[in-house]
C-alpha atoms as a PDB file:
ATOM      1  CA  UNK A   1       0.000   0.000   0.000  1.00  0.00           C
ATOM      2  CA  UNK A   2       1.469   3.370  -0.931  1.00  0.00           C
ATOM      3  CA  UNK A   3       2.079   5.657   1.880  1.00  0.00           C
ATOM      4  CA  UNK A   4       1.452   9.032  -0.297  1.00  0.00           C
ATOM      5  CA  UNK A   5      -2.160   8.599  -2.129  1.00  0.00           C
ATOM      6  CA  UNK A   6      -3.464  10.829  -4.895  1.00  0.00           C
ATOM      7  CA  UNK A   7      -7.153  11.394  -6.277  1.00  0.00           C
ATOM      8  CA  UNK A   8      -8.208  14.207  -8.105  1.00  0.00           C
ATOM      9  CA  UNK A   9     -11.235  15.572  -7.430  1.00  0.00           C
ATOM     10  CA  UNK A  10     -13.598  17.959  -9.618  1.00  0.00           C
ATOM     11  CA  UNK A  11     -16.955  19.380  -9.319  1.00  0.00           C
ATOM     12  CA  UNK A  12     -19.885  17.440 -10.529  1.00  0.00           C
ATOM     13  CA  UNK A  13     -23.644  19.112 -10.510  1.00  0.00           C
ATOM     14  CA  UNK A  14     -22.150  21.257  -7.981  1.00  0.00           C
ATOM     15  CA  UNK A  15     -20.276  18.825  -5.924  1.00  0.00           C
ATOM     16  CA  UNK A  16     -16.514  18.362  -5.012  1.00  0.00           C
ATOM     17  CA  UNK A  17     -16.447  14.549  -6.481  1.00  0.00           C
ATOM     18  CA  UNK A  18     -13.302  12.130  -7.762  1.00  0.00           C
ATOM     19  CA  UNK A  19     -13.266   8.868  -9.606  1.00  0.00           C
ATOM     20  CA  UNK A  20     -11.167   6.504  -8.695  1.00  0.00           C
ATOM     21  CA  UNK A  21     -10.771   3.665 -11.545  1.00  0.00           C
ATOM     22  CA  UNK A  22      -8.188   1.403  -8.719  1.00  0.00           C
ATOM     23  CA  UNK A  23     -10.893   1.309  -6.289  1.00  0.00           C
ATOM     24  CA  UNK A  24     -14.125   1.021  -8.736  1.00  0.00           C
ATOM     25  CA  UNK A  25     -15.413   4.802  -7.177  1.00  0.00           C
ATOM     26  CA  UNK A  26     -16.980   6.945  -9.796  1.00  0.00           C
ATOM     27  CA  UNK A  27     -18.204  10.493  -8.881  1.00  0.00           C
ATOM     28  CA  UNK A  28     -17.412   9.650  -4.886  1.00  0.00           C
ATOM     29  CA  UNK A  29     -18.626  13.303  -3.227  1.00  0.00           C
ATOM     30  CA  UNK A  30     -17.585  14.898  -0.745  1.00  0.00           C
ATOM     31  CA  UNK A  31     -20.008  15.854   1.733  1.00  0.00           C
ATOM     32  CA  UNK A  32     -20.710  16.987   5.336  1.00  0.00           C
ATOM     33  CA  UNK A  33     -18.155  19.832   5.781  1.00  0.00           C
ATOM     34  CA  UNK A  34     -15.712  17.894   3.612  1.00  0.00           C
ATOM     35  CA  UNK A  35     -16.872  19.505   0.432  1.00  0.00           C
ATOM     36  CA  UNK A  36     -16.345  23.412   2.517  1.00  0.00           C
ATOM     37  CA  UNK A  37     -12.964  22.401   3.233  1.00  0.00           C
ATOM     38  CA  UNK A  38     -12.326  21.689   0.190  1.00  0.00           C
ATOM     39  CA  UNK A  39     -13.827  25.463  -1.194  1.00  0.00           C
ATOM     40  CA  UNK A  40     -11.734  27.647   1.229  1.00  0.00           C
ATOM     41  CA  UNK A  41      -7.995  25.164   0.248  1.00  0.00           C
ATOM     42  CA  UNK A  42      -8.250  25.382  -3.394  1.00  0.00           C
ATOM     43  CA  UNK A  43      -9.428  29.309  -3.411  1.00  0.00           C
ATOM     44  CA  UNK A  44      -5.389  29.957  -5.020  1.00  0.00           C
ATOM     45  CA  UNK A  45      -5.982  27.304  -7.530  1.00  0.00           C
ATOM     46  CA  UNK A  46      -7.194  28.408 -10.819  1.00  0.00           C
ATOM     47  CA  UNK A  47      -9.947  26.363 -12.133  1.00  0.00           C
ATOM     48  CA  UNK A  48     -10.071  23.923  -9.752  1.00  0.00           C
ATOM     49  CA  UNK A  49     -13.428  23.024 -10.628  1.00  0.00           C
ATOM     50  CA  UNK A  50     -11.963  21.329 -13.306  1.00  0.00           C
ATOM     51  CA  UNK A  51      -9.997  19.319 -11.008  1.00  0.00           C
ATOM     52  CA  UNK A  52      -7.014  19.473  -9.093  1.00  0.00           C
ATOM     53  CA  UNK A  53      -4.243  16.889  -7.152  1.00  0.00           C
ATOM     54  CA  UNK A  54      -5.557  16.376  -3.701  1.00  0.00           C
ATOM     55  CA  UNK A  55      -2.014  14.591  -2.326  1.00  0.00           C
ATOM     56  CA  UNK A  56      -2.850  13.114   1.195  1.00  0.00           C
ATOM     57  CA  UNK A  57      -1.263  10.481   3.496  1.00  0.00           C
ATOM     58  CA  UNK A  58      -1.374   9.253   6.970  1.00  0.00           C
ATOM     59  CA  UNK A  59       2.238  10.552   7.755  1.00  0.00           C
ATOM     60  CA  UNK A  60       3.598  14.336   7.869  1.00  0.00           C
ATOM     61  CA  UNK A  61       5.247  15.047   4.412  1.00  0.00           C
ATOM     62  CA  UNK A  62       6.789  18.267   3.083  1.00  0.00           C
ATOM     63  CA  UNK A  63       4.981  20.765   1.911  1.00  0.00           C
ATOM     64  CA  UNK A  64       1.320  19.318   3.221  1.00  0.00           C
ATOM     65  CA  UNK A  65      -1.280  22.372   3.815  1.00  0.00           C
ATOM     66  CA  UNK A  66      -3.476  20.692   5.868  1.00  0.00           C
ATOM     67  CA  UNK A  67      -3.662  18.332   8.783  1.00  0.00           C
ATOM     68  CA  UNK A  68      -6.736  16.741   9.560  1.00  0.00           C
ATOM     69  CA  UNK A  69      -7.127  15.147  13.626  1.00  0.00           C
ATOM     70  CA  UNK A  70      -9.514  12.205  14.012  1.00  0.00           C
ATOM     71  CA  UNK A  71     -12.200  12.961  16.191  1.00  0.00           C
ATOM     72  CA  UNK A  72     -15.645  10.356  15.884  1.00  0.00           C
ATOM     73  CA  UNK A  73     -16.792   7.985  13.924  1.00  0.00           C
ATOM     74  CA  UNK A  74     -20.495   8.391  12.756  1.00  0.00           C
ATOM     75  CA  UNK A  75     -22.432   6.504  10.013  1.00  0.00           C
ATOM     76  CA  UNK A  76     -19.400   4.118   8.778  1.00  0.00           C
ATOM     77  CA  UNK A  77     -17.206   7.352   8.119  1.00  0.00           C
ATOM     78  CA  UNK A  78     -14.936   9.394  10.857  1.00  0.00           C
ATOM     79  CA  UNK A  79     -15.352  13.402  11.354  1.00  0.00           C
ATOM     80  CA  UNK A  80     -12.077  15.086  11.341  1.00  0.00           C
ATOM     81  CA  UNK A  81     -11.385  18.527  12.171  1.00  0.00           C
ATOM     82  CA  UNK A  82      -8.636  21.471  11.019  1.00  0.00           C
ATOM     83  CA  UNK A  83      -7.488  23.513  13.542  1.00  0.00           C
ATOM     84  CA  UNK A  84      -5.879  26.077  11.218  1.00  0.00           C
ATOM     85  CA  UNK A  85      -9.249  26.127   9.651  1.00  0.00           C
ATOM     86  CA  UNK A  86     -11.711  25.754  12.279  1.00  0.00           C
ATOM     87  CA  UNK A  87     -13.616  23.437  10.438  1.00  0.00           C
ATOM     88  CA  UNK A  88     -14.955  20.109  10.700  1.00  0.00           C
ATOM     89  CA  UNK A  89     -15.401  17.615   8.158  1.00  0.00           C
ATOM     90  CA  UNK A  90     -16.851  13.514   7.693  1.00  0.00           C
ATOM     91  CA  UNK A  91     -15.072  11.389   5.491  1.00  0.00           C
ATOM     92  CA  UNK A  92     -18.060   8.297   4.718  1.00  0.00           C
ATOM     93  CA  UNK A  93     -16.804   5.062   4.378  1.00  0.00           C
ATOM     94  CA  UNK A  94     -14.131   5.398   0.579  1.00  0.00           C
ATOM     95  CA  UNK A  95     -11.934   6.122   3.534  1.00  0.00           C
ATOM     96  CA  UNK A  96     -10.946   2.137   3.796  1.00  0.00           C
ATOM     97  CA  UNK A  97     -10.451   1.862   0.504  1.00  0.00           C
ATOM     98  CA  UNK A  98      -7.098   3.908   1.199  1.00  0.00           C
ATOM     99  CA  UNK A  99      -6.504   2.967   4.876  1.00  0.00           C
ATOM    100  CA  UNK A 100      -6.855   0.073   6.463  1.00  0.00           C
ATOM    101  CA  UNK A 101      -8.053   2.321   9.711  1.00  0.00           C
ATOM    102  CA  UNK A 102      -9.322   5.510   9.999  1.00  0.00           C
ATOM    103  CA  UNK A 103      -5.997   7.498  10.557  1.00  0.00           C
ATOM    104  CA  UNK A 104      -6.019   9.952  13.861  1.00  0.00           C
ATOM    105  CA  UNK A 105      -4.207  12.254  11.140  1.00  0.00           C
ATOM    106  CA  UNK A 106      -4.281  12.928   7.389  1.00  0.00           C
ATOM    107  CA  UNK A 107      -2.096  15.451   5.941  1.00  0.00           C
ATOM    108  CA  UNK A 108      -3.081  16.779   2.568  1.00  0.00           C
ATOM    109  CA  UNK A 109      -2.017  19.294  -0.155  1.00  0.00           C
ATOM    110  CA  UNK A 110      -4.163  20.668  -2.629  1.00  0.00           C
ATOM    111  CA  UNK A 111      -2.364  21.648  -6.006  1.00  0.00           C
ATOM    112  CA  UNK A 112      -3.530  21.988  -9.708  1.00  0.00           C
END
């Protein structure tokens, strides 16, 4: 399993959504606070709604923007919350197909 993981997401009927052809997902959204984190990180990015490199991982790696601390699991998925944001987020249940676990951290950068 790689330890640095890469979908790119895009928006979709006004959704943040990625497909993901190794895992069989196919317009996956983003939801529950997940989708308003994703608005205020790629605000630099031109076009983004086209799509953009969402790099993320379980361990610290340089130059991640974000780091996202476990906090409860709820309907399959786990909430995690930005403290440099102030803003929570659930990620539903695609999680496992990238970790075995829900990971107390994920560390992410968002680039075109």
């Amino acid at each position: 399993m790689n330890t640095i993981l890469v979908i790119k997401p895009y928006r979709w009927n006004g959704m943040w959504v990625f497909d993901d052809e190794d895992t069989g997902l196919v317009r996956e959204p983003f939801v529950s606070g997940a989708d308003d984190i994703i608005d205020v990180m790629v605000e630099e990015i031109d076009n983004a709604d086209e799509g953009f490199n969402l790099i993320f991982s379980h361990l610290p790696f340089p130059g991640h923007d974000l780091q996202l601390d476990r906090q409860h699991e709820e309907s399959g998925g786990w909430w995690y919350q930005s403290t440099k944001l102030g803003m929570q987020g659930w990620l539903c249940p695609a999680l496992f197909h990238y970790f075995e676990q829900a990971p107390e951290k994920i560390f992410a950068k968002f680039q075109k």
